[in-house]
N, C-alpha and C. Protein backbone atom coordinates (compact mmCIF):
# COMPACT_ATOMS: atom_id res chain seq x y z
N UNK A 1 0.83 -1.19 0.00
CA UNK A 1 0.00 0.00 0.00
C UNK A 1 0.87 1.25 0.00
N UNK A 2 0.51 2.57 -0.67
CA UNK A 2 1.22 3.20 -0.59
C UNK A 2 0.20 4.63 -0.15
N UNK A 3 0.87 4.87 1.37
CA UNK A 3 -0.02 5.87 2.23
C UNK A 3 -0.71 7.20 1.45
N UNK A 4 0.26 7.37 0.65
CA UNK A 4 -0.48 8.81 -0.12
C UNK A 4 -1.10 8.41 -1.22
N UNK A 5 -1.62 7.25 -1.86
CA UNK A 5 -2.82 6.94 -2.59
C UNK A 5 -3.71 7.04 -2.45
N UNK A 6 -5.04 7.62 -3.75
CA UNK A 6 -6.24 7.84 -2.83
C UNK A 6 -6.84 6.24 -3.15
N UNK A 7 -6.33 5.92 -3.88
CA UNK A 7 -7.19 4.47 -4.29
C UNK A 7 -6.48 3.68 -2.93
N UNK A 8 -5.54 3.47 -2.86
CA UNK A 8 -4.83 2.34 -1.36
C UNK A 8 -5.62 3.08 -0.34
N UNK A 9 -6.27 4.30 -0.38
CA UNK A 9 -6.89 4.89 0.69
C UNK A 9 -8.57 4.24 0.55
N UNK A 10 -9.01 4.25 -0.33
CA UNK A 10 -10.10 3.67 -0.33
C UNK A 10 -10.31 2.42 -0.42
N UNK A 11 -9.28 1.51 -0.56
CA UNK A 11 -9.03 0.07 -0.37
C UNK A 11 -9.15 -0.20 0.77
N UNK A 12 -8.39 0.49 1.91
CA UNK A 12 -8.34 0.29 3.10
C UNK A 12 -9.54 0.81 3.94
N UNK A 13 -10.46 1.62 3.39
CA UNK A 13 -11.75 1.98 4.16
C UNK A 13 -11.32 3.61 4.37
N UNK A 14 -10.43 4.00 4.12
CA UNK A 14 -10.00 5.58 4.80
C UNK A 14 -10.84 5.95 3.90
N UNK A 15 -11.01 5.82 2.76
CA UNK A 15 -11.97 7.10 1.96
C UNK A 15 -13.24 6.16 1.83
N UNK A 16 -14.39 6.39 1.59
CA UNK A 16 -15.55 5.10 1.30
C UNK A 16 -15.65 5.48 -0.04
N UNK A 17 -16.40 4.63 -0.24
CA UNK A 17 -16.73 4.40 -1.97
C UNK A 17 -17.71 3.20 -2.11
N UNK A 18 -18.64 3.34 -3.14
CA UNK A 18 -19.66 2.65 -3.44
C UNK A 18 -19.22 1.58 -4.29
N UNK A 19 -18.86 0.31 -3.43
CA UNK A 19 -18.30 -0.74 -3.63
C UNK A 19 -19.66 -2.04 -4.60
N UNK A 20 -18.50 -2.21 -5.63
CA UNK A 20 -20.05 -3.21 -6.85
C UNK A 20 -19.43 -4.65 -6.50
N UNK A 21 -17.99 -4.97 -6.11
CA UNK A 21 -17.34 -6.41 -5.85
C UNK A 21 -15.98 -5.86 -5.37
N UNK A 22 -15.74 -6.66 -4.43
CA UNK A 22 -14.42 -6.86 -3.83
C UNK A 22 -13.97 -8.53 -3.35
N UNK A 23 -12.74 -8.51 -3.40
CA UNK A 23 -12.55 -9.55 -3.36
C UNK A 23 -10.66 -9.82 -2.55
N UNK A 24 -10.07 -10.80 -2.57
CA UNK A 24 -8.68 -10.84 -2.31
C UNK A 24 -7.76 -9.64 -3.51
N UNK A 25 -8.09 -10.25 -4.56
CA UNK A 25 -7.37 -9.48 -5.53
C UNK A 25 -7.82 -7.92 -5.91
N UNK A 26 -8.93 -7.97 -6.20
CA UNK A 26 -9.35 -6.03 -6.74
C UNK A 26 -10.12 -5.66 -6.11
N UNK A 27 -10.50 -4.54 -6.16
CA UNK A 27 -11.81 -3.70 -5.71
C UNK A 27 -12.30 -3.19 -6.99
N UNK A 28 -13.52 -2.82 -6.81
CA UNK A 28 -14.97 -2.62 -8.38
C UNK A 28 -15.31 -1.40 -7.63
N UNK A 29 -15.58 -0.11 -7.90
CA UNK A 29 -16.43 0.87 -7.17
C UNK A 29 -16.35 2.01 -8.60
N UNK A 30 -17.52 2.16 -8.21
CA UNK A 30 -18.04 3.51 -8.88
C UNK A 30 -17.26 4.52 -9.30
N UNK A 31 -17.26 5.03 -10.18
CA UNK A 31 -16.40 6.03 -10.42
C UNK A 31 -16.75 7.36 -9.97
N UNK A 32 -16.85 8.32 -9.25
CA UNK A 32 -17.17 9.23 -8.96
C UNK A 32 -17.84 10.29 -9.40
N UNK A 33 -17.09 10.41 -10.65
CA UNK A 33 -17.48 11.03 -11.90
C UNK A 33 -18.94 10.90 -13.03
N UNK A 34 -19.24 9.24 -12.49
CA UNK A 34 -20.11 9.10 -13.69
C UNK A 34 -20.24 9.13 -14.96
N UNK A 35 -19.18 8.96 -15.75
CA UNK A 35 -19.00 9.39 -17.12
C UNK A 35 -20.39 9.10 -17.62
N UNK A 36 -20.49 7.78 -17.26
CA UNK A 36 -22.34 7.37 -17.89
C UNK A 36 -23.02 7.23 -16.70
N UNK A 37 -23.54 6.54 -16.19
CA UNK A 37 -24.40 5.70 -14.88
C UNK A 37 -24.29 4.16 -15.47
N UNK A 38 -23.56 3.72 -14.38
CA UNK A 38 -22.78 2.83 -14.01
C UNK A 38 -21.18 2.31 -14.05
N UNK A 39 -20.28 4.23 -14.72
CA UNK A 39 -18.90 3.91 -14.69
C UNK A 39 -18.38 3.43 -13.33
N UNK A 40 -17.54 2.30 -13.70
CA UNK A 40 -17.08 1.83 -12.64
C UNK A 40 -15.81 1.63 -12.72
N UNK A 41 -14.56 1.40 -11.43
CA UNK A 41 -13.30 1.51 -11.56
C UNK A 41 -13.34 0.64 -11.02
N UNK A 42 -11.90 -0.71 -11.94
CA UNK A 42 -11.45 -2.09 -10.75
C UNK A 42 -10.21 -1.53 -11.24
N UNK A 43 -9.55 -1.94 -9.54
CA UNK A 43 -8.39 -1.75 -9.29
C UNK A 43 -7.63 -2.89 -8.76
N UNK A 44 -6.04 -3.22 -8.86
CA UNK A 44 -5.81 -4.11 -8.11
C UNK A 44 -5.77 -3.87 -6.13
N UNK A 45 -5.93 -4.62 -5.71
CA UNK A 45 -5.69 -4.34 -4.08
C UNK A 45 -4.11 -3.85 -3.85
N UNK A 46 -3.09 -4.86 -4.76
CA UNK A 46 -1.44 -4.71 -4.59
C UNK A 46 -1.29 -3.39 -5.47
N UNK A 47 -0.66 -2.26 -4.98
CA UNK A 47 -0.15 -1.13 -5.19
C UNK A 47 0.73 -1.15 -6.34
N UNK A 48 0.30 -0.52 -7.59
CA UNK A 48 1.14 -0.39 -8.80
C UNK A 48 0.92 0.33 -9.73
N UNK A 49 1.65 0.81 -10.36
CA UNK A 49 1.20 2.51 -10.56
C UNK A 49 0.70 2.25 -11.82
N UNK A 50 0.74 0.81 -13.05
CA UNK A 50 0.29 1.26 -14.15
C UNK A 50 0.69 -0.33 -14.79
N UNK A 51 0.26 -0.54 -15.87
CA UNK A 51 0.35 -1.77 -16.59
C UNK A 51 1.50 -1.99 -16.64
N UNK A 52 2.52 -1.44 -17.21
CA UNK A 52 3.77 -1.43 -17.12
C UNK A 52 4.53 -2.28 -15.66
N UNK A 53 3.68 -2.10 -14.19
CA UNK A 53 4.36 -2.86 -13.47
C UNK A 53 3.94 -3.89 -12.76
N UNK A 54 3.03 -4.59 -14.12
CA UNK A 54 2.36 -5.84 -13.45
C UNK A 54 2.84 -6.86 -13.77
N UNK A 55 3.20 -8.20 -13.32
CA UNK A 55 3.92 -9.07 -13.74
C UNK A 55 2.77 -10.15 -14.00
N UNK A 56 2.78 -11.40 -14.64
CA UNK A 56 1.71 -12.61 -15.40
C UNK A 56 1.26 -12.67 -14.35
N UNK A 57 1.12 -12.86 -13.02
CA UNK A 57 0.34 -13.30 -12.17
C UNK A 57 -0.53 -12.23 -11.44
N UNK A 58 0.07 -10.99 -11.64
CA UNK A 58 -0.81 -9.92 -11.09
C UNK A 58 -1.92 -9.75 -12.58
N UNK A 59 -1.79 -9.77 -13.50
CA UNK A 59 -2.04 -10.02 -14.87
C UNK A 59 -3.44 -10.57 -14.61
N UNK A 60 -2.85 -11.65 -14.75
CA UNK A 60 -4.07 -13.34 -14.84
C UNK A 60 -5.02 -12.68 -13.80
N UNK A 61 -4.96 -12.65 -12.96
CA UNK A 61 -6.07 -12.38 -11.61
C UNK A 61 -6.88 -11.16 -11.60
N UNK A 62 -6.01 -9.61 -12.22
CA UNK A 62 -6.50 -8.76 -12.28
C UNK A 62 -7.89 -9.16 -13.79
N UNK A 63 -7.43 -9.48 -14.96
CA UNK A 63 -8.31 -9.21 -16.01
C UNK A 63 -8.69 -10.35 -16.33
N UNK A 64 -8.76 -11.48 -15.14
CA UNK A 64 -9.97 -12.64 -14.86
C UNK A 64 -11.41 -12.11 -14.44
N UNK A 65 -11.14 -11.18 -13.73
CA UNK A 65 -11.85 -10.43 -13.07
C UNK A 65 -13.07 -9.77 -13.57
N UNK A 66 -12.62 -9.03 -14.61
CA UNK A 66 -12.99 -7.74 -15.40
C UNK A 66 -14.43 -8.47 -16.15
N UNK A 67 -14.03 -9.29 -16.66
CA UNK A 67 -15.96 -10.06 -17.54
C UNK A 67 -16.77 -9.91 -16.41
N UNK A 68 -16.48 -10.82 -15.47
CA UNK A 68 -17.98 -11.10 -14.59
C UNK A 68 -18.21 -9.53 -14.16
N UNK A 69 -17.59 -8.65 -13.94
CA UNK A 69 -18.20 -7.42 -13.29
C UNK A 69 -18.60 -6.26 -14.23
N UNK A 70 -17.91 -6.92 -15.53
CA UNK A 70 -18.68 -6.05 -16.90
C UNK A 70 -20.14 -6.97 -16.88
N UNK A 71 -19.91 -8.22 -16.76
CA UNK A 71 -21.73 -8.45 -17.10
C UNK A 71 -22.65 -7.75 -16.39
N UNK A 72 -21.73 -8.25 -14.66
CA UNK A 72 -22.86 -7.40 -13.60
C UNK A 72 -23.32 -5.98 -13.70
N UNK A 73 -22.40 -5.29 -14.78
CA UNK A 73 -22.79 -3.65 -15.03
C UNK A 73 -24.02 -4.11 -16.04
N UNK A 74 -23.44 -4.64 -17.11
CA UNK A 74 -24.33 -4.45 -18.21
C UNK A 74 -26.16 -5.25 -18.20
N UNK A 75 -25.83 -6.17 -17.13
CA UNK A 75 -27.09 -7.00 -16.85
C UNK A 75 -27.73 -6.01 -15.69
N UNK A 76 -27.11 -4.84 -15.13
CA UNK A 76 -28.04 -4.18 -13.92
C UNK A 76 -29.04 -2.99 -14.87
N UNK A 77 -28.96 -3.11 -15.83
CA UNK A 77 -29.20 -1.31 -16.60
C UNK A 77 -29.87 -2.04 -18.18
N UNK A 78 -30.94 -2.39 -18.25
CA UNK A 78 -31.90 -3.47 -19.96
C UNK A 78 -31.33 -2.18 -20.74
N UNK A 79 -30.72 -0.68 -20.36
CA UNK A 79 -30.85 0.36 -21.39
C UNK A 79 -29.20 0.02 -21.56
N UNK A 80 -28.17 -0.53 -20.87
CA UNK A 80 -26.90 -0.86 -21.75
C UNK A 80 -26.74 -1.21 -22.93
N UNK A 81 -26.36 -0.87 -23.66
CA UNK A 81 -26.02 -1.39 -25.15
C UNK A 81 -24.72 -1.76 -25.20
N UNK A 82 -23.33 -1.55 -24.53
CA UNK A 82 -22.08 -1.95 -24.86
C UNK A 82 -21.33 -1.37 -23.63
N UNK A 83 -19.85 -1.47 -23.97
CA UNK A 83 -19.13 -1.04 -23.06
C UNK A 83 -18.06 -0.83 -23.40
N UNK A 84 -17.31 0.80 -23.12
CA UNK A 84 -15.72 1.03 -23.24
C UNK A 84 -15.31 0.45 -21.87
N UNK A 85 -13.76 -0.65 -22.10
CA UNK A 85 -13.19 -0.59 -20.78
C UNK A 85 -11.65 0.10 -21.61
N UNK A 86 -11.42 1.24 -20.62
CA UNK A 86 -10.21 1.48 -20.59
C UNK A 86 -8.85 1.85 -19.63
N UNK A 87 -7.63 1.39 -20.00
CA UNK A 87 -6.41 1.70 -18.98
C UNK A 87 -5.97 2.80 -19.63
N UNK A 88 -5.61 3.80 -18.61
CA UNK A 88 -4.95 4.65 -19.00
C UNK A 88 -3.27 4.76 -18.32
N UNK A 89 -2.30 5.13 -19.04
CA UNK A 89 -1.09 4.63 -18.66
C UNK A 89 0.15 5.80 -18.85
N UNK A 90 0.15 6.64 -17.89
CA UNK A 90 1.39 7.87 -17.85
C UNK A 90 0.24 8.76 -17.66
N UNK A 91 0.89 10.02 -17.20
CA UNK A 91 0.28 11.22 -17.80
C UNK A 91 -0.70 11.91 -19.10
N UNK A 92 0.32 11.66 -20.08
CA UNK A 92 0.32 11.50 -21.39
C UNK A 92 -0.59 10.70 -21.83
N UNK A 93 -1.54 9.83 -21.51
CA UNK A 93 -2.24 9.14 -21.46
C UNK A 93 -3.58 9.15 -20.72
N UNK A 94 -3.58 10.01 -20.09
CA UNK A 94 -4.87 10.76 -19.61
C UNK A 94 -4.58 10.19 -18.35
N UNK A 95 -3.46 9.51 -17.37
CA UNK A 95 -4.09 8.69 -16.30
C UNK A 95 -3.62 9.61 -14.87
N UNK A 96 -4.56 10.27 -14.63
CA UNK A 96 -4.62 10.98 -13.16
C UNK A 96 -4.56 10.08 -11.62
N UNK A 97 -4.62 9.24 -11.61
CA UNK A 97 -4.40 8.60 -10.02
C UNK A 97 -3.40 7.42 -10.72
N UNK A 98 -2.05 7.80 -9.71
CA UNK A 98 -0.88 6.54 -10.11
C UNK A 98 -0.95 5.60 -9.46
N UNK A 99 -1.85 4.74 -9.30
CA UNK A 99 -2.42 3.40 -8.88
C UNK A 99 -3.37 2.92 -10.17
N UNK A 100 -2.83 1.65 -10.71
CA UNK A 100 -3.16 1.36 -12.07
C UNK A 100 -4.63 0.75 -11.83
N UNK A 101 -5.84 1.10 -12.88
CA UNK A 101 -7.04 0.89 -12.87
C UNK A 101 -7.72 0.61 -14.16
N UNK A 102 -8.72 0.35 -14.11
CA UNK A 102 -10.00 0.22 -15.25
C UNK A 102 -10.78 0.93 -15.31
N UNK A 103 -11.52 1.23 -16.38
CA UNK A 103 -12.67 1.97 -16.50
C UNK A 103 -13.52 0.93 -17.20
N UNK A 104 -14.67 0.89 -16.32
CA UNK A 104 -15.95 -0.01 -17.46
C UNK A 104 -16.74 0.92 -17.23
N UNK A 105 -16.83 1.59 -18.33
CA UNK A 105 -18.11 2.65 -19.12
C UNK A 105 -19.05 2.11 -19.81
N UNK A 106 -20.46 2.21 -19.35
CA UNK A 106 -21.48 1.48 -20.10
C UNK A 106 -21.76 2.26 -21.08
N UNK A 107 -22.11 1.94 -22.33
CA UNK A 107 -22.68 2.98 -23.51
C UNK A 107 -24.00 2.73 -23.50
N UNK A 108 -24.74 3.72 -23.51
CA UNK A 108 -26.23 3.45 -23.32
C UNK A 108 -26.67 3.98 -25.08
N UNK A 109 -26.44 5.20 -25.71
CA UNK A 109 -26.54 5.24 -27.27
C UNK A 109 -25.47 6.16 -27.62
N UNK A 110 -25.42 6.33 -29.20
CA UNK A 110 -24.45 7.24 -29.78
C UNK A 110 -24.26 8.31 -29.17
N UNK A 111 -25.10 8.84 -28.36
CA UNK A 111 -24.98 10.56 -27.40
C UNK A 111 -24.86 10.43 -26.16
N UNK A 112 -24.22 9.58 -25.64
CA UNK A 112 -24.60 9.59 -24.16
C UNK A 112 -23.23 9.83 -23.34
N UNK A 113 -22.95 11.17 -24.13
CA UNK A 113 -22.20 12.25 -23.38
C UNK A 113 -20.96 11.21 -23.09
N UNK A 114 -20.14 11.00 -23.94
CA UNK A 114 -18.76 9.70 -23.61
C UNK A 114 -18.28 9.54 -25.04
N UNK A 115 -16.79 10.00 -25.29
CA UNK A 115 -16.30 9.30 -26.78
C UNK A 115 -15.35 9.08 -26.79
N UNK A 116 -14.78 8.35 -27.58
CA UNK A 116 -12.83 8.53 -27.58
C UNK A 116 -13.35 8.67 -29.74
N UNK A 117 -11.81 8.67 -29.62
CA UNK A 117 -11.44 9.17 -31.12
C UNK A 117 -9.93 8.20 -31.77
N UNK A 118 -10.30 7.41 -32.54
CA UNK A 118 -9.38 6.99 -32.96
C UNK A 118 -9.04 7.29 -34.62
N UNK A 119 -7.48 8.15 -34.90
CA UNK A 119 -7.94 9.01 -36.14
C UNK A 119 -7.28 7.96 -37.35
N UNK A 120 -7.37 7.54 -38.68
CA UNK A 120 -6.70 6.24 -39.32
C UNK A 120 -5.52 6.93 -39.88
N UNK A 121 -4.44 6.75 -39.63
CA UNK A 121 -3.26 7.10 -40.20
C UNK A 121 -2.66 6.65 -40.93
N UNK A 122 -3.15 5.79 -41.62
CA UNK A 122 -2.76 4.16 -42.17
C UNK A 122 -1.99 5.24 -43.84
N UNK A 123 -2.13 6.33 -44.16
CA UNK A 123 -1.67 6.71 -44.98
C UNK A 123 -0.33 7.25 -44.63
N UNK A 124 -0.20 7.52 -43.73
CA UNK A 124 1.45 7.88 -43.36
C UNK A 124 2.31 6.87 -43.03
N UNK A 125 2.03 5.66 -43.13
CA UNK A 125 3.01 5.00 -43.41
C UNK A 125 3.13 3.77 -44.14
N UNK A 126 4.21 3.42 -45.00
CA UNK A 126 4.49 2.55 -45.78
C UNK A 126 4.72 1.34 -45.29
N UNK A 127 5.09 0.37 -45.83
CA UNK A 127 5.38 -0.89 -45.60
C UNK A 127 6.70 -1.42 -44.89
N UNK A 128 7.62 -0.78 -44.86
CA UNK A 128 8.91 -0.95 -44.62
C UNK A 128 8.93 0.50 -43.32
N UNK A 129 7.59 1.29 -42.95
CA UNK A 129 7.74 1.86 -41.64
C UNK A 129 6.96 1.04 -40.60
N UNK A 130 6.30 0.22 -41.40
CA UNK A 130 5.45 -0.55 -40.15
C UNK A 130 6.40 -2.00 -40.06
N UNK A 131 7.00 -2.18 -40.74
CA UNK A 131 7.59 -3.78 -40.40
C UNK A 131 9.11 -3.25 -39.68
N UNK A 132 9.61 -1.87 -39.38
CA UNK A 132 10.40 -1.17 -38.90
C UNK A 132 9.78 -1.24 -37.20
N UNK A 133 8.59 -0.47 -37.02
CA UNK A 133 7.81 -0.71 -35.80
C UNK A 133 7.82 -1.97 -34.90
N UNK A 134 6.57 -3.34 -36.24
CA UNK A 134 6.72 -3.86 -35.56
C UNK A 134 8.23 -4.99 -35.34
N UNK A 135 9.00 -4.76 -35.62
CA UNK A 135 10.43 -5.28 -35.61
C UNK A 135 10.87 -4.91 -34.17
N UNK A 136 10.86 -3.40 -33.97
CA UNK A 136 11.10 -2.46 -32.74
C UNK A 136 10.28 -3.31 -31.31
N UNK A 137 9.22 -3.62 -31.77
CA UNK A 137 8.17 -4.05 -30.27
C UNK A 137 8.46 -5.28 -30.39
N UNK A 138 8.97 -6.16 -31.10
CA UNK A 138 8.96 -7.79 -31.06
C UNK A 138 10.41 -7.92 -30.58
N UNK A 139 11.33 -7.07 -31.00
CA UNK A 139 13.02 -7.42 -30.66
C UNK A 139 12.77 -7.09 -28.55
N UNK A 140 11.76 -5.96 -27.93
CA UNK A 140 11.80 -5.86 -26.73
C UNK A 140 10.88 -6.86 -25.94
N UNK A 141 10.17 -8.17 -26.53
CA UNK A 141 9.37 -9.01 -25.51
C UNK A 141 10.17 -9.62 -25.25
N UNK A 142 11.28 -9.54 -24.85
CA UNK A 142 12.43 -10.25 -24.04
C UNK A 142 11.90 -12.10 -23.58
N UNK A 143 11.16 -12.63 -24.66
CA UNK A 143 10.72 -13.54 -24.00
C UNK A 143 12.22 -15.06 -24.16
């Protein structure tokens, strides 16, 4: 745990929060914010600031997790239609609390005040910049 977290703070009961599942491994609670009605945040219980410092076993347990408590969102609300889950990871990445988390955002329709943007760039690069790339990310899975 790390004392100046607000999430290790609400793990531990210091802050409350409207808890949907808890368990050994994560906590599920509401997001504060509401992006829709029923955003919810799972977190791991073990203190870690971001995907980057999870190892296969914090892995496996954390996003075993994540289905059954997306159904339980999407089966509490007949007006769900889908769901963004997202990690956000650095700064740069939109991620404001450095205790690594989820977002399950229910989409209820095309307007319901929630979007991301993904823009196709697929014209800026050639064939020999993407087999450059993925060359770059396959030479670092150190497996």
């Amino acid at each position: 745990m790390d004392e100046n977290c607000v999430f290790c703070k609400i793990i531990t009961g210091d802050i409350p929060s409207y808890t949907v599942y808890e368990d050994d491994v994560v906590k599920a609670f509401l997001d504060i914010s509401q992006g829709t009605p029923g955003h919810t945040l799972v977190i791991p219980k073990k203190h870690v600031p971001d995907i980057f410092s999870y190892d296969p076993q914090l892995a496996s347990d954390v996003f075993s997790r994540i289905p059954k408590i997306a159904r339980a969102i999407r089966d509490s609300n007949p007006d769900i239609k889908g769901m963004n889950i997202i990690n956000n990871n650095g700064k740069i990445a939109y991620q404001s609390v450095f205790h690594s988390h989820f977002h399950l955002v229910p989409r209820y329709t095309d307007h319901d005040d929630f979007g991301m943007r993904f823009v196709d760039n697929s014209s800026h690069y050639d064939e020999a910049q993407l087999t450059k790339i993925q060359n770059q990310i396959k030479d670092n899975l150190g497996e």
